[in-house]
Protein backbone atom coordinates (compact mmCIF):
# COMPACT_ATOMS: atom_id res chain seq x y z
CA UNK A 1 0.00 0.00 0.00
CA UNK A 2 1.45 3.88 -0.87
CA UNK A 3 2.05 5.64 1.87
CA UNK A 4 -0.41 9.05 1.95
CA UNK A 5 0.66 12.43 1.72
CA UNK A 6 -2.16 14.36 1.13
CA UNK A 7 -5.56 13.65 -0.82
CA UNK A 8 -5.58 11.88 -3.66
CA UNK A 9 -6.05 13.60 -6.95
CA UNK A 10 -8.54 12.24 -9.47
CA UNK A 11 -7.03 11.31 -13.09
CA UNK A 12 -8.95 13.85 -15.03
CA UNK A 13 -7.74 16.48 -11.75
CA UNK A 14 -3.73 14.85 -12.93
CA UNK A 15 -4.00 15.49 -17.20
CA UNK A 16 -5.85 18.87 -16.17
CA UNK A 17 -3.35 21.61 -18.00
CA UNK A 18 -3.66 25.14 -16.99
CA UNK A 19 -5.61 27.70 -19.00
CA UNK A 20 -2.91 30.21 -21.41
CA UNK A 21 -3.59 33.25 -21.84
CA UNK A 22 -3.53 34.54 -25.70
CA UNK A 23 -0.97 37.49 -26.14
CA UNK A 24 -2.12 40.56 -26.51
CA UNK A 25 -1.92 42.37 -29.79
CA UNK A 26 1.23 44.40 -29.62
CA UNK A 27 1.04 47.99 -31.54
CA UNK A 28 1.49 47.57 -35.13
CA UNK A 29 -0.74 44.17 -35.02
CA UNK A 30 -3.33 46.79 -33.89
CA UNK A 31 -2.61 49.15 -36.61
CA UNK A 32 -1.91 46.52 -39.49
CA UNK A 33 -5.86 45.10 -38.17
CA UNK A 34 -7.32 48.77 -38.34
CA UNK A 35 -5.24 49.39 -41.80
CA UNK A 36 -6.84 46.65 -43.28
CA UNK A 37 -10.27 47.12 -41.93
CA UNK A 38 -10.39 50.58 -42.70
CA UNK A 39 -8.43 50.31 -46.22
CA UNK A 40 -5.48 52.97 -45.24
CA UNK A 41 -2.47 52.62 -44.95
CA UNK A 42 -0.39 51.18 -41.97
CA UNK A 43 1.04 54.76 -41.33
CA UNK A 44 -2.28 56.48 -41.07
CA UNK A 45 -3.09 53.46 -39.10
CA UNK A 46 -0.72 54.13 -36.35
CA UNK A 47 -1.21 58.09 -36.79
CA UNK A 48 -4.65 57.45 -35.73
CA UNK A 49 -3.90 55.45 -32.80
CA UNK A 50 -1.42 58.18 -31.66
CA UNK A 51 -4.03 60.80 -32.03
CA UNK A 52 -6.53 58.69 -30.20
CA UNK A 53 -4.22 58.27 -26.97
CA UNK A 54 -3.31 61.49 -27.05
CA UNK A 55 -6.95 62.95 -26.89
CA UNK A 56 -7.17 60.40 -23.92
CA UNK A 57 -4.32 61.93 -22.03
CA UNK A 58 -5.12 65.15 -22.60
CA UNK A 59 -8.65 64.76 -21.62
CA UNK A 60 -8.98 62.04 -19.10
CA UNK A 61 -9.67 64.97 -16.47
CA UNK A 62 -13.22 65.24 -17.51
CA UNK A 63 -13.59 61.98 -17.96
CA UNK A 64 -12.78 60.20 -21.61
CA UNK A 65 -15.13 58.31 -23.56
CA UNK A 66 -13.99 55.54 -26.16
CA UNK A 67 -17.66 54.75 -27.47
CA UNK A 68 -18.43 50.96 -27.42
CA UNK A 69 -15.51 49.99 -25.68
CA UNK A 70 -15.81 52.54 -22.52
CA UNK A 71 -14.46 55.87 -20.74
CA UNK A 72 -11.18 57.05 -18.71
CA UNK A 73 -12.09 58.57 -15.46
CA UNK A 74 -10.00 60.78 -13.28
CA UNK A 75 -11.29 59.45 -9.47
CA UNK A 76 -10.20 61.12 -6.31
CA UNK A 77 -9.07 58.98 -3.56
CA UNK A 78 -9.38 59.89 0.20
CA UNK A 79 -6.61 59.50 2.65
CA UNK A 80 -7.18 56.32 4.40
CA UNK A 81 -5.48 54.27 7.46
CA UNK A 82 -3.52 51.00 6.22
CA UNK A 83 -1.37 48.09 7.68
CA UNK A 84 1.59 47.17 6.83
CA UNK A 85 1.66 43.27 6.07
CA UNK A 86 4.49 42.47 7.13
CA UNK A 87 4.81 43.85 10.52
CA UNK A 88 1.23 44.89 11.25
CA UNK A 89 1.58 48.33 11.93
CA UNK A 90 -1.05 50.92 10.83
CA UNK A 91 0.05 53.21 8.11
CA UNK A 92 -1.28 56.34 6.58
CA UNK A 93 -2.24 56.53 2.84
CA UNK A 94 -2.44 59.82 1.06
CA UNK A 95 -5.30 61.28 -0.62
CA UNK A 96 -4.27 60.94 -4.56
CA UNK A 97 -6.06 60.59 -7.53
CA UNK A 98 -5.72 57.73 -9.68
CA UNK A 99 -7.11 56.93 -13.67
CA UNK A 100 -9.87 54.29 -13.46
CA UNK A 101 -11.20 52.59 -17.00
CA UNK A 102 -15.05 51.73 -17.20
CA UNK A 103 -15.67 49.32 -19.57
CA UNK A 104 -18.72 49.89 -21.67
CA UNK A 105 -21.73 47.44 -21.69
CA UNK A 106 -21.64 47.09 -25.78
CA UNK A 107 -17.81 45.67 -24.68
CA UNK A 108 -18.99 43.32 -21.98
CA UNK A 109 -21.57 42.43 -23.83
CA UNK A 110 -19.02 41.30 -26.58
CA UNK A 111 -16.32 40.14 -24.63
CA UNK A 112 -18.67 38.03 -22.47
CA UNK A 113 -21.70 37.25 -23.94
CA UNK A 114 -24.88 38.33 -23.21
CA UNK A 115 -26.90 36.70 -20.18
């Protein structure tokens, strides 16, 4: 008899492999895809994806919208008590403001199906 060490794992729990994650579209795939789609060329491809993150920079302040896919938003965050892990010991957080991205229902709807 094998000695235990633990429970036992089922067969189909043993030839289980773990789920990979598909790369994400680097750059020019993006603007070779929108080139094609939109019959220009690769350079006014990847002009138009330049002028479309630079609008978003510029005006994520009042909040960004990509429509269909969804918005930038500029959220203030109040200063909060926190613990360090490691030893326990309450920390304070500054107030800051961070960029938060909403995704859009027409996305999740897409991405995810719909209920």
């Amino acid at each position: 008899m094998r000695p235990h060490f633990g429970p036992q794992q089922t067969e189909q729990q043993q030839h289980k492999t773990p789920l990979k994650m598909a790369k994400a579209l680097t750059k020019s795939q993006i603007a070779a895809a929108v080139a094609e789609k939109a019959e220009i060329s690769k350079k006014q491809a990847v002009a138009v994806l330049e002028v479309l993150a630079e609008l978003s920079y510029k005006n994520a302040k009042n909040t960004f919208t990509f429509p269909g896919v969804g918005k930038l938003v500029l959220v203030n965050r109040k200063a909060r008590i926190g613990r360090n892990p490691a030893t326990g010991a309450e920390i304070k957080i500054p107030a800051k403001k961070v960029v938060k991205f909403r995704v859009a229902k027409a996305a999740k709807d897409a991405i995810l199906g719909v209920k």
